[in-house]
N, C-alpha and C. Protein backbone atom coordinates (compact mmCIF):
# COMPACT_ATOMS: atom_id res chain seq x y z
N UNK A 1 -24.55 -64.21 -4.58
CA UNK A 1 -23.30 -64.91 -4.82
C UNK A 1 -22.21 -64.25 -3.98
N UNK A 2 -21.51 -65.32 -3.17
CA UNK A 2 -20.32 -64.93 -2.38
C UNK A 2 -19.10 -65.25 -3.02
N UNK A 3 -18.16 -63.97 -3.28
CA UNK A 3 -16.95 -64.95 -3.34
C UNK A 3 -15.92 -64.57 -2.37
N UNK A 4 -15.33 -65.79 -2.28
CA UNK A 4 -14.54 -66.42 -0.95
C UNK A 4 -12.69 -66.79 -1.16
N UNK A 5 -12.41 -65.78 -0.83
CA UNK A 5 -10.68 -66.00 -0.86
C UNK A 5 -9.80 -66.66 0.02
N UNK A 6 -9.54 -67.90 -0.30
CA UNK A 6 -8.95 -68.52 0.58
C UNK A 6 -7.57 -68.67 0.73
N UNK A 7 -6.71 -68.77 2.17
CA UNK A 7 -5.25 -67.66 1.69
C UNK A 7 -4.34 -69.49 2.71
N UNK A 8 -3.72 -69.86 2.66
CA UNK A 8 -2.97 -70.99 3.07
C UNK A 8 -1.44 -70.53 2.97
N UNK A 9 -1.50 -69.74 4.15
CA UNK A 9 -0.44 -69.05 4.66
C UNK A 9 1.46 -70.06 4.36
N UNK A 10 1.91 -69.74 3.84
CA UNK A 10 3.43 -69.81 3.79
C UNK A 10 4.42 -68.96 3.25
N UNK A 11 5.90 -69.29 3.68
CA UNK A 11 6.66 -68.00 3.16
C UNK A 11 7.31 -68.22 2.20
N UNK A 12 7.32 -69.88 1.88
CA UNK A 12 7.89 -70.44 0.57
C UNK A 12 6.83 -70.42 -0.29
N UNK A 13 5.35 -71.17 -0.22
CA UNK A 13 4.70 -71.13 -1.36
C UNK A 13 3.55 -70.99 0.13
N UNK A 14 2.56 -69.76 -0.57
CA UNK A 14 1.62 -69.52 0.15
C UNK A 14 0.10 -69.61 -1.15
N UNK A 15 -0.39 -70.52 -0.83
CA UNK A 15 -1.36 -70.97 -1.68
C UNK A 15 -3.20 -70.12 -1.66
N UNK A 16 -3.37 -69.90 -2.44
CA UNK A 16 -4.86 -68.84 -2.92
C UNK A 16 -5.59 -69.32 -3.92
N UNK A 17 -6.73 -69.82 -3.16
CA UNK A 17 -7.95 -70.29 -4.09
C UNK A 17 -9.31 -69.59 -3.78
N UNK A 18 -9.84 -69.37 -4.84
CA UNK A 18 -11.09 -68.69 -4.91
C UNK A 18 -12.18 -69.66 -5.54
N UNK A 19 -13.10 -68.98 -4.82
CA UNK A 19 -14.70 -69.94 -4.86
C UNK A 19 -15.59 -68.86 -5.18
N UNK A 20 -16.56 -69.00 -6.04
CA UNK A 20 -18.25 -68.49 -5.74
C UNK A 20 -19.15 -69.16 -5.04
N UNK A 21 -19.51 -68.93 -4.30
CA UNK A 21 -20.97 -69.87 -3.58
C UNK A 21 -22.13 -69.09 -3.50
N UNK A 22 -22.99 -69.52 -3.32
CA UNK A 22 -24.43 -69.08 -3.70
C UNK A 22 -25.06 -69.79 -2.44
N UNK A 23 -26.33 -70.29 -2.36
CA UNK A 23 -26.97 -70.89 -1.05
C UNK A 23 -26.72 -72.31 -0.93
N UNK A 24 -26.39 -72.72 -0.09
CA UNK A 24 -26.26 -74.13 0.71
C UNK A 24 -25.09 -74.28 0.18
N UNK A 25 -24.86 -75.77 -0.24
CA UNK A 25 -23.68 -76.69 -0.50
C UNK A 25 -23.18 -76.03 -2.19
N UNK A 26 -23.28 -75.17 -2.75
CA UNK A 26 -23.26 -74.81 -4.21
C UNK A 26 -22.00 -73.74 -4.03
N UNK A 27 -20.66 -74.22 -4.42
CA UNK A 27 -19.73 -74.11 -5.21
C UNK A 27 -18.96 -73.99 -5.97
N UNK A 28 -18.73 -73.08 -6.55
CA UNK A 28 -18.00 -73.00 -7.89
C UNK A 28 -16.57 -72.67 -7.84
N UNK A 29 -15.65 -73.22 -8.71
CA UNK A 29 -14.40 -73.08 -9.09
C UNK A 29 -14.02 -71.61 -9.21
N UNK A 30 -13.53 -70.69 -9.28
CA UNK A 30 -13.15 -69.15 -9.93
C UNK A 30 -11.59 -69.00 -10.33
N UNK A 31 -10.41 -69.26 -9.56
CA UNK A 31 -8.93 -69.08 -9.66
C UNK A 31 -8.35 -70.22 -8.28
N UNK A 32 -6.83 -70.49 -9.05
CA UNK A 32 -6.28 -71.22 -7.94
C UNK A 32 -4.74 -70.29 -8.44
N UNK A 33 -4.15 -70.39 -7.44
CA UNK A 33 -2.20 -69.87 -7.32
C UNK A 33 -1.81 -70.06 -6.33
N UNK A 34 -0.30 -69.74 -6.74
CA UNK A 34 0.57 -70.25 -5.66
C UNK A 34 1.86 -68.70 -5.27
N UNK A 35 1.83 -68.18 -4.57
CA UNK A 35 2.90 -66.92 -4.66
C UNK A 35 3.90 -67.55 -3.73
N UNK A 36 4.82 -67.72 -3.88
CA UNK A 36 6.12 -68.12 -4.57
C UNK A 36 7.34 -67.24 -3.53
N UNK A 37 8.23 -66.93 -2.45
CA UNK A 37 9.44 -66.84 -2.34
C UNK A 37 10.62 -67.65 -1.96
N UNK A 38 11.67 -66.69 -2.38
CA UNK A 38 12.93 -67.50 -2.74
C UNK A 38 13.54 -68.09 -1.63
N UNK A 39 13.59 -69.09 -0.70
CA UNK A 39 14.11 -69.17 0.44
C UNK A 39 15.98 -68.94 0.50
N UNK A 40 16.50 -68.12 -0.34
CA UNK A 40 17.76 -67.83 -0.46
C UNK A 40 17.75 -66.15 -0.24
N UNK A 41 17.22 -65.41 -0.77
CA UNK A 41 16.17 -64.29 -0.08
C UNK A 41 16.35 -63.78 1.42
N UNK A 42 16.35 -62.40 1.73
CA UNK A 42 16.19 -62.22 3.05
C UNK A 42 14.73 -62.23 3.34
N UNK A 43 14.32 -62.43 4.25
CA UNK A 43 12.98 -62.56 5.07
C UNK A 43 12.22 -60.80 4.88
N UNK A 44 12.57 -60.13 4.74
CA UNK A 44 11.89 -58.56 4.89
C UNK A 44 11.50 -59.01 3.17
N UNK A 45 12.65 -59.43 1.97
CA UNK A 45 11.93 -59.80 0.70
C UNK A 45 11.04 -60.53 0.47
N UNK A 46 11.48 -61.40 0.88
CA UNK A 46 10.27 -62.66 0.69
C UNK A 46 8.78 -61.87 1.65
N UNK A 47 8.61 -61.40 2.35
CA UNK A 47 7.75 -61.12 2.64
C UNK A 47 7.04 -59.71 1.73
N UNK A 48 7.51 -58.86 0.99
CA UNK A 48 7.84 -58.00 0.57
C UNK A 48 7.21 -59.07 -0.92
N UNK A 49 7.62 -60.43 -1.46
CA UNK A 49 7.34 -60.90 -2.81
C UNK A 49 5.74 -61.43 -2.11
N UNK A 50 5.28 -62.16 -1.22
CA UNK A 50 4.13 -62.23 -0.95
C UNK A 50 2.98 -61.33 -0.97
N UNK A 51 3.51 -60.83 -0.14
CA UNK A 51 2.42 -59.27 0.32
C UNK A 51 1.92 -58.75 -1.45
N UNK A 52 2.74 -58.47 -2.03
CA UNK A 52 2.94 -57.92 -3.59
C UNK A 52 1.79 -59.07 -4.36
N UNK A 53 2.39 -60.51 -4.03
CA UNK A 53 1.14 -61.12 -4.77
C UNK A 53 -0.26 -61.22 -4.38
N UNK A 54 -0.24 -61.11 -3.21
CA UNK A 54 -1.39 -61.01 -2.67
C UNK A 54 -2.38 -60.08 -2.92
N UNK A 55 -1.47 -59.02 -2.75
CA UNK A 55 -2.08 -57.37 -3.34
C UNK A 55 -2.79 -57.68 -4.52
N UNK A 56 -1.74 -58.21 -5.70
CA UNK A 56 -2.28 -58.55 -6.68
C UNK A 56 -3.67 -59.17 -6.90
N UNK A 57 -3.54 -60.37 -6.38
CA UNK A 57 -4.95 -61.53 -6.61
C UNK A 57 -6.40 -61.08 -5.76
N UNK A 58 -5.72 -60.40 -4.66
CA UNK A 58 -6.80 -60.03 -3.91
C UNK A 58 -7.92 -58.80 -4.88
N UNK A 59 -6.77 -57.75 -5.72
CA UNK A 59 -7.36 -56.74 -6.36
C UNK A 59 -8.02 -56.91 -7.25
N UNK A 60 -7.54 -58.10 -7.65
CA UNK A 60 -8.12 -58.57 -8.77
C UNK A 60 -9.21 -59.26 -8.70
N UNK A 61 -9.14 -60.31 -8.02
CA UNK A 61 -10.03 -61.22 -7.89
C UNK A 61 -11.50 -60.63 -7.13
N UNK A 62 -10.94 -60.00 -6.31
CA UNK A 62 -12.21 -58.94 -5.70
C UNK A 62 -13.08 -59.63 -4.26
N UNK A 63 -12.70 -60.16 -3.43
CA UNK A 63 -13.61 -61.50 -2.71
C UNK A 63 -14.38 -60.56 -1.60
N UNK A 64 -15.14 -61.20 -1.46
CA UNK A 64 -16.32 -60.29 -0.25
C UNK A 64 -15.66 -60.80 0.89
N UNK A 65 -15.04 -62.13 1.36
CA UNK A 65 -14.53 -62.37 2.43
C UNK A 65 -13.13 -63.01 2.15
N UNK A 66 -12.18 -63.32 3.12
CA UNK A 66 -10.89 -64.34 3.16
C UNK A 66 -10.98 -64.99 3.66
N UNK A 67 -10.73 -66.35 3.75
CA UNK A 67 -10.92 -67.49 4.79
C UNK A 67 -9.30 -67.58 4.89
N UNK A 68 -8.98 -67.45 6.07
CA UNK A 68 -7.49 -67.82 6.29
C UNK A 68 -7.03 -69.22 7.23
N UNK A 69 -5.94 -69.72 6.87
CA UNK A 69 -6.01 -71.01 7.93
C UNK A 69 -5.54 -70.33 9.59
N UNK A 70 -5.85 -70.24 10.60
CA UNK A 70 -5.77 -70.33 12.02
C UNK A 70 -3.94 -70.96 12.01
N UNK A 71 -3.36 -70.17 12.14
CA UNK A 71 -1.63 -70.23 12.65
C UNK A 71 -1.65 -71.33 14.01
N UNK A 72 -1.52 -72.31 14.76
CA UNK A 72 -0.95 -72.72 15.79
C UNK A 72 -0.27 -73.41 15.96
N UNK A 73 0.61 -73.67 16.79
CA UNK A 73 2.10 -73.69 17.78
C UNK A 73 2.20 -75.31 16.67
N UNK A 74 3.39 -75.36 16.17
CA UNK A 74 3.95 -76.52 15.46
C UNK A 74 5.03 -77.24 16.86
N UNK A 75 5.99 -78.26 16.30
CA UNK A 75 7.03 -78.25 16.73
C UNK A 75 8.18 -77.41 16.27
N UNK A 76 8.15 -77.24 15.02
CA UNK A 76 9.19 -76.53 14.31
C UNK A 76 9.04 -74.94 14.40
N UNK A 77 9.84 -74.11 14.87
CA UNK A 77 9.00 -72.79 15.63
C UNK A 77 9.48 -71.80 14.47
N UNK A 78 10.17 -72.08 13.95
CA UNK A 78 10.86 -71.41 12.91
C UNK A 78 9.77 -71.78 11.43
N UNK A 79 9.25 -72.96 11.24
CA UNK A 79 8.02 -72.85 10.24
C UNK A 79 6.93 -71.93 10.64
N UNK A 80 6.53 -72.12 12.07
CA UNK A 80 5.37 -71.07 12.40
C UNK A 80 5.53 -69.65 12.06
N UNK A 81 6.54 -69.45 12.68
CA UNK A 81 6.77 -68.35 12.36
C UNK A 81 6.43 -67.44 10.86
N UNK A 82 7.10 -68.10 10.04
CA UNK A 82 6.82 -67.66 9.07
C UNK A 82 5.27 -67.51 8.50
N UNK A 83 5.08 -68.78 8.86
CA UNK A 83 3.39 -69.35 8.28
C UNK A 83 2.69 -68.24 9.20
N UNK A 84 2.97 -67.68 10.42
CA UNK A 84 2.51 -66.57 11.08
C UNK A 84 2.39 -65.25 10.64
N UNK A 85 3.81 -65.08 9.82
CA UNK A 85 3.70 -63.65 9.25
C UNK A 85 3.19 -63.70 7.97
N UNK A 86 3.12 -64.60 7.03
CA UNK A 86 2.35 -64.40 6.08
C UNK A 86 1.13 -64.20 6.48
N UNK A 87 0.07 -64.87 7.28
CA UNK A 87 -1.33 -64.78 7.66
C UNK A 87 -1.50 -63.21 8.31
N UNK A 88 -0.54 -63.17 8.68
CA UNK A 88 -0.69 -61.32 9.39
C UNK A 88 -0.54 -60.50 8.12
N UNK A 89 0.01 -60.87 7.11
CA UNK A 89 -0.09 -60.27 5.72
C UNK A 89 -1.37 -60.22 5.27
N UNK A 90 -1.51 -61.12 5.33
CA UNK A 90 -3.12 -61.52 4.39
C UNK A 90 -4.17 -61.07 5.23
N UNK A 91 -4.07 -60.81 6.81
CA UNK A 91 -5.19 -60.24 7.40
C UNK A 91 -5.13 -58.28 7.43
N UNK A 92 -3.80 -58.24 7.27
CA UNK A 92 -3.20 -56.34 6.96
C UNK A 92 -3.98 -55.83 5.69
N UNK A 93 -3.93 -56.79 4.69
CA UNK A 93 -4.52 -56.63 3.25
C UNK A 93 -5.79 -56.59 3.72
N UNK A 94 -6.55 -57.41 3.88
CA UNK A 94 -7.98 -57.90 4.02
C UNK A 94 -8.56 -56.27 4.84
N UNK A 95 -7.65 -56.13 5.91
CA UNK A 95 -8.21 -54.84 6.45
C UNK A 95 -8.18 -53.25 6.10
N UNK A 96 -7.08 -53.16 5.18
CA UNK A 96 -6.62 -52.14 4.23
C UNK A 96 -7.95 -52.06 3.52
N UNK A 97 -8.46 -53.45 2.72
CA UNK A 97 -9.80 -53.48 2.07
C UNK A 97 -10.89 -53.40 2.29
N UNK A 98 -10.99 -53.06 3.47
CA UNK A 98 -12.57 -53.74 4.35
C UNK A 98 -13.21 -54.91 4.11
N UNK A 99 -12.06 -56.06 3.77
CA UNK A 99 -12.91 -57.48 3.74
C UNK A 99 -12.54 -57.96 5.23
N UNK A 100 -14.20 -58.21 4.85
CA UNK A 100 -14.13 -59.86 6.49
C UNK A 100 -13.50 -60.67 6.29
N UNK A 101 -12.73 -60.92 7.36
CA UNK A 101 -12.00 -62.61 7.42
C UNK A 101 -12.17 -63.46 8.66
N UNK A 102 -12.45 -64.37 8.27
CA UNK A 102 -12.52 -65.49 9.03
C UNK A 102 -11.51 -66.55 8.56
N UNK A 103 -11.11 -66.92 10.49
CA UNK A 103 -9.87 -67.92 10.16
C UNK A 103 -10.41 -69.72 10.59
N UNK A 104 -9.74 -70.07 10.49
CA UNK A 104 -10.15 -71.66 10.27
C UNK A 104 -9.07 -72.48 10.76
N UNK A 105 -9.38 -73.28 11.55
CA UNK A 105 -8.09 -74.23 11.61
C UNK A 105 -8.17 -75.64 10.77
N UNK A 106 -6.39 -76.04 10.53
CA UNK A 106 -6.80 -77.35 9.79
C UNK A 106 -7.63 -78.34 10.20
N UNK A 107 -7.64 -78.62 11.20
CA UNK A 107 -8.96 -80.27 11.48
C UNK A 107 -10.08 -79.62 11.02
N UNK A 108 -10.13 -78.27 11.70
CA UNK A 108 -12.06 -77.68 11.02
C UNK A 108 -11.64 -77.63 9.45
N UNK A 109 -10.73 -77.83 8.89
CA UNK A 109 -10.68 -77.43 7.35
C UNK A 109 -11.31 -78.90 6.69
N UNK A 110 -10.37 -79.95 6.98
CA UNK A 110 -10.57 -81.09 6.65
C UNK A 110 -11.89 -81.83 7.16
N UNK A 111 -12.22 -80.98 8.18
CA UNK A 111 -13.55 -81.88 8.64
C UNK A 111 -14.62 -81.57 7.52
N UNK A 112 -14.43 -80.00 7.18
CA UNK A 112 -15.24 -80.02 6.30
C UNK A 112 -15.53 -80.65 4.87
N UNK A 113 -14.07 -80.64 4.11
CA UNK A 113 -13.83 -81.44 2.81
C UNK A 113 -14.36 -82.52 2.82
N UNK A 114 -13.16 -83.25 4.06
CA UNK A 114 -13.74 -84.85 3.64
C UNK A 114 -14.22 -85.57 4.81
N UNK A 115 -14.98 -84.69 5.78
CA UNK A 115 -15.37 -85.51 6.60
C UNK A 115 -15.05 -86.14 8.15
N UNK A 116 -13.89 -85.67 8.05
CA UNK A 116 -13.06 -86.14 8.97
C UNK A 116 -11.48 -85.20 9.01
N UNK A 117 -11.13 -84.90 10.22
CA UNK A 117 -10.17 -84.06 10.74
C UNK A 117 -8.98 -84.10 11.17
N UNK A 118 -8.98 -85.09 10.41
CA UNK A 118 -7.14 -85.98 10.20
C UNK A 118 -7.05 -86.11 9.26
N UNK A 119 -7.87 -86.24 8.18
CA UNK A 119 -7.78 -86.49 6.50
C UNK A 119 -6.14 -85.61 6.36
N UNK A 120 -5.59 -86.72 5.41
CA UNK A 120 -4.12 -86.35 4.76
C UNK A 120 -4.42 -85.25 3.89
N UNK A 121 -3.16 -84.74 3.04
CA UNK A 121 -3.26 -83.83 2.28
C UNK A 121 -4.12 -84.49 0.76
N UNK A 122 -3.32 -86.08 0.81
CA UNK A 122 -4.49 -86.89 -0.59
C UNK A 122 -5.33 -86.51 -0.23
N UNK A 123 -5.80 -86.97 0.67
CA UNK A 123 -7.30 -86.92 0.72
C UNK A 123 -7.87 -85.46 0.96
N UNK A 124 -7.54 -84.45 1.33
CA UNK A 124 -8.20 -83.01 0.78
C UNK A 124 -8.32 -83.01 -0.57
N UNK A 125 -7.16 -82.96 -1.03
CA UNK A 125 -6.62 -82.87 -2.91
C UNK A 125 -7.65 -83.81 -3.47
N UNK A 126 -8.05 -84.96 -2.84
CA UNK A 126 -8.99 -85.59 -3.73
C UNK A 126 -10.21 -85.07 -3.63
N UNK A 127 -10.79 -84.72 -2.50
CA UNK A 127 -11.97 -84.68 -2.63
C UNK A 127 -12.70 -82.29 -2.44
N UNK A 128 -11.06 -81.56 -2.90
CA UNK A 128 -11.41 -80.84 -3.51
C UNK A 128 -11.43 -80.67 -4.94
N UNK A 129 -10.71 -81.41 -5.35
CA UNK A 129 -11.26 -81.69 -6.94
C UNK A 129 -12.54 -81.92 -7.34
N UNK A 130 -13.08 -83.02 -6.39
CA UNK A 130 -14.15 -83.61 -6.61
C UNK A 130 -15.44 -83.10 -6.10
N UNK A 131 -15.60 -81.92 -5.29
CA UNK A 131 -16.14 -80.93 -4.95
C UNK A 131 -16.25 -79.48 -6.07
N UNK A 132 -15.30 -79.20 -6.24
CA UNK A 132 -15.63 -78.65 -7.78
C UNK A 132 -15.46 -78.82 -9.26
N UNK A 133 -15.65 -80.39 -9.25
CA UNK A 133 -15.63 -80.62 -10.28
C UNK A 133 -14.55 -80.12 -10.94
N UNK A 134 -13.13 -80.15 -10.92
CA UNK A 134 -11.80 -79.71 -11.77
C UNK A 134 -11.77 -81.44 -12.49
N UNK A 135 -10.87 -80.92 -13.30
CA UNK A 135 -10.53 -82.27 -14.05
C UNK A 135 -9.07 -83.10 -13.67
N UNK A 136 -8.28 -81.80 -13.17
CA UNK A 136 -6.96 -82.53 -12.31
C UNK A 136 -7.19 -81.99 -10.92
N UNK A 137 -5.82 -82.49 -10.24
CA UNK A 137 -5.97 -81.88 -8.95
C UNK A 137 -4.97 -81.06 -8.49
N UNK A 138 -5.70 -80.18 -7.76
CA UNK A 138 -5.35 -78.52 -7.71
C UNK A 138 -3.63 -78.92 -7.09
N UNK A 139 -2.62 -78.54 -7.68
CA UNK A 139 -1.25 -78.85 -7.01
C UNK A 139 -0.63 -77.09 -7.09
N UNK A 140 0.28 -77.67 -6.18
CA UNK A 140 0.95 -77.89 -5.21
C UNK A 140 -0.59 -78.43 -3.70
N UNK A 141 0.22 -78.67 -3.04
CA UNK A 141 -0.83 -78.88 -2.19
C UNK A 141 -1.54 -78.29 -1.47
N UNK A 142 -0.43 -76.37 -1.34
CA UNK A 142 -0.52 -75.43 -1.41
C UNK A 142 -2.27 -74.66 -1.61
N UNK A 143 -1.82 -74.91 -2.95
CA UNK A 143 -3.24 -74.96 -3.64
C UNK A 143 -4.23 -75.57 -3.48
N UNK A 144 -4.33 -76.80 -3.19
CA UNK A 144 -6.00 -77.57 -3.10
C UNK A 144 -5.89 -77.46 -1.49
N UNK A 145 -5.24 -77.07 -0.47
CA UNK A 145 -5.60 -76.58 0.82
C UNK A 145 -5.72 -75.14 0.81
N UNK A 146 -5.49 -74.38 -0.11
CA UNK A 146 -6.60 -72.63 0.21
C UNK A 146 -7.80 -72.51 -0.42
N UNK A 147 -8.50 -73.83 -1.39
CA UNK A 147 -9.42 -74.39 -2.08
C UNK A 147 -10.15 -74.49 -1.22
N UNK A 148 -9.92 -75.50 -0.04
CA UNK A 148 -10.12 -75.94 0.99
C UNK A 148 -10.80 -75.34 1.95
N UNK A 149 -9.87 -74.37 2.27
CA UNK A 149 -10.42 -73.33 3.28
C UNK A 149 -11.32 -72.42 2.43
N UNK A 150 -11.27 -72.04 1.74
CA UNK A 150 -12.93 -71.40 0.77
C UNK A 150 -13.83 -71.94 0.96
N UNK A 151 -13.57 -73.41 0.52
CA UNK A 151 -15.14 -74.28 0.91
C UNK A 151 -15.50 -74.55 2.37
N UNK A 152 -14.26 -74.36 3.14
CA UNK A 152 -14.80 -74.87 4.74
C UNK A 152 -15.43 -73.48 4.90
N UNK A 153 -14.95 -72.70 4.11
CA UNK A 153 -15.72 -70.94 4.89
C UNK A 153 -17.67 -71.29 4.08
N UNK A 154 -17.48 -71.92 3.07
CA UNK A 154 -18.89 -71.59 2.39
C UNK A 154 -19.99 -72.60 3.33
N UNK A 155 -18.95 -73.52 3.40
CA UNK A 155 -20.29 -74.57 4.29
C UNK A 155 -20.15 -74.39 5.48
N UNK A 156 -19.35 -73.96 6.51
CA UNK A 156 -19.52 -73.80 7.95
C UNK A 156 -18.95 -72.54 8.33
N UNK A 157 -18.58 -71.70 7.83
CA UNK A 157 -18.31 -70.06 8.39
C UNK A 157 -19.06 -68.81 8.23
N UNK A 158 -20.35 -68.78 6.93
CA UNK A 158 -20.52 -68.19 6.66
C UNK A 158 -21.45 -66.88 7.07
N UNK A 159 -23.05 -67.00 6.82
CA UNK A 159 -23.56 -65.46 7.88
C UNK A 159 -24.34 -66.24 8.83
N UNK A 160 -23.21 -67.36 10.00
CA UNK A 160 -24.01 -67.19 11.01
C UNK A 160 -24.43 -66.09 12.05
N UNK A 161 -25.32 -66.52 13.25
CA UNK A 161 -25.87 -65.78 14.36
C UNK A 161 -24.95 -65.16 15.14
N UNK A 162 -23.30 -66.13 14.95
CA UNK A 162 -21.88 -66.22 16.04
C UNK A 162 -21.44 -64.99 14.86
N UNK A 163 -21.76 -64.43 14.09
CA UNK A 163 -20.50 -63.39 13.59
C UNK A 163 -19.60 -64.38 12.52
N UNK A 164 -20.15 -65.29 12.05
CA UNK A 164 -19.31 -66.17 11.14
C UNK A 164 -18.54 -67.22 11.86
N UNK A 165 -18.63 -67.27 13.23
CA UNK A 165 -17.78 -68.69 13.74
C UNK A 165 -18.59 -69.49 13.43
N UNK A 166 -17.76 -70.79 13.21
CA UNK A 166 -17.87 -71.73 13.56
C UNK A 166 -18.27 -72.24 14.91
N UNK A 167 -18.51 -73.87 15.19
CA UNK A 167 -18.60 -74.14 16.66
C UNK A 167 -17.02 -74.57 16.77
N UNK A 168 -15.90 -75.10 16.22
CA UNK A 168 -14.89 -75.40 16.55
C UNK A 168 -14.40 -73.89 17.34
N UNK A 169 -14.78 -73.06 16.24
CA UNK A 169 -14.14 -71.70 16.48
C UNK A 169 -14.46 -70.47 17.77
N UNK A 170 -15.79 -70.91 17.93
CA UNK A 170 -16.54 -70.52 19.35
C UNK A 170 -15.71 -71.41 20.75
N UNK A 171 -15.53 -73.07 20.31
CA UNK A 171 -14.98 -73.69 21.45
C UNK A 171 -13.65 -73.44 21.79
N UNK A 172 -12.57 -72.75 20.34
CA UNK A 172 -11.27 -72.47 20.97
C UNK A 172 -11.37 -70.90 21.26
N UNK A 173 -12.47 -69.90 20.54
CA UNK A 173 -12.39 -68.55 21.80
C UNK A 173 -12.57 -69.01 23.15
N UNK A 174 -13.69 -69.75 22.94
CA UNK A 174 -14.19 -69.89 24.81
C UNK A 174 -12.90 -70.48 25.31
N UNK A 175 -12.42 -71.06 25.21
CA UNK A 175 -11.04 -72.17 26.21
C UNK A 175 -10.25 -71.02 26.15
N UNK A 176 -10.16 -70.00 25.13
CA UNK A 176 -8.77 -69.12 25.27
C UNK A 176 -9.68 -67.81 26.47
N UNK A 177 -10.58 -67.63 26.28
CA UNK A 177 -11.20 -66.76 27.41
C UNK A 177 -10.97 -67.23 28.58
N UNK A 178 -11.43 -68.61 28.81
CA UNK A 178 -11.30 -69.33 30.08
C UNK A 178 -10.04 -69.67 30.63
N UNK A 179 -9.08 -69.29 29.70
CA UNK A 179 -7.38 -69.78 30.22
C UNK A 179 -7.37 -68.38 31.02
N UNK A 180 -7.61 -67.12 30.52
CA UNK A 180 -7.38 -65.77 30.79
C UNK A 180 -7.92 -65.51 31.80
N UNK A 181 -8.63 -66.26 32.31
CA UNK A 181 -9.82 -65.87 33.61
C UNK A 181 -8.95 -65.99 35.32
C-alpha cells in the first residue's frame, strides 16, 4: 500500500488530498483540506501560514510520495508566482522528509481523471468523487484537484522504468533538453 499526497499549489487556498493505492486502478479515499491564507496578509505570512499547514498534514498524514501540480507560465504572472512559491514549499518539505515527489501537469492531471485534458474543474470534481466513491464532492475545487493529482500519480506516475515519469513528463524534459541544446 502506497500513500500518495497530493499538494495543488496556491497562496490563497492551497488544496491536499490523500489516497492509499495498492496495485493497478485500486484507490482509496484517506483525508482531503484546504490551508487557507489571508490575502490581506503580507506574502513572507501567508507563506509562513502554508508552509505551517503543510508541515502539519504532511506529519501527520505520513505519505511515501507527493504528487505536486507542475507550475507553468499563466497570463497572470502575479498568480504564478505565488502558485510557484507554494509548490517550492511543498517540494522544501517533501525534501526535509525524504519523500519522492513527482510533479504533474494539469492536462496530464485531467487526462487521467476523466479522460480527457481539457476536462473543466466539474468535470474533475465529478468524476473524483466518483472514483472514490465519496458521497459529496470534494470542495473547494482546491480540494477535488489535489485528489486529482494523487490519483493521476497512482495510475500513471508511479514505479515506472523512467524514475516515475510519465510519457507527458518525459516529452516536456526532452523539449526542455532540446531547447538547451
Amino acid at each position: 500500500m502506497t500513500r500518495i499526497l497530493g499538494v495543488d499549489p496556491g497562496l490563497t487556498r492551497c488544496g491536499v488530498g490523500v489516497i492509499d493505492t495498492g496495485r493497478g486502478r485500486d484507490v482509496r479515499f484517506v483525508a482531503v483540506d484546504v490551508v487557507r491564507s489571508d490575502t490581506g496578509e503580507a506574502l513572507e505570512h501567508r507563506l509562513r501560514i502554508i508552509r505551517d499547514g503543510l508541515v502539519e498534514l504532511v506529519d501527520r498524514l505520513k505519505p511515501d510520495v507527493l504528487a505536486i501540480e507542475r507550475v507553468f507560465a499563466q497570463h497572470n504572472v502575479r498568480s504564478v508566482m505565488g502558485t510557484a512559491q507554494v509548490a517550492g514549499l511543498a517540494l522544501l518539505i517533501a525534501a526535509d522528509r525524504g519523500i519522492p515527489v513527482t510533479l504533474h501537469t494539469p492536462s496530464e492531471v485531467k487526462a487521467a481523471v476523466t479522460g480527457y485534458g481539457r476536462a473543466d474543474k466539474k468535470q474533475v470534481t465529478a468524476m473524483v468523487q466518483r472514483i472514490l466513491t465519496l458521497d459529496a464532492p470534494p470542495k473547494p475545487a482546491d480540494a477535488a484537484d489535489a485528489l486529482a493529482l494523487a490519483i493521476c500519480h497512482a495510475w500513471r506516475g508511479g514505479d515506472s522504468p523512467s524514475g516515475g515519469e510519465t510519457p507527458a513528463q518525459r516529452a516536456w524534459r526532452d523539449a526542455l533538453n532540446g531547447s538547451r541544446s
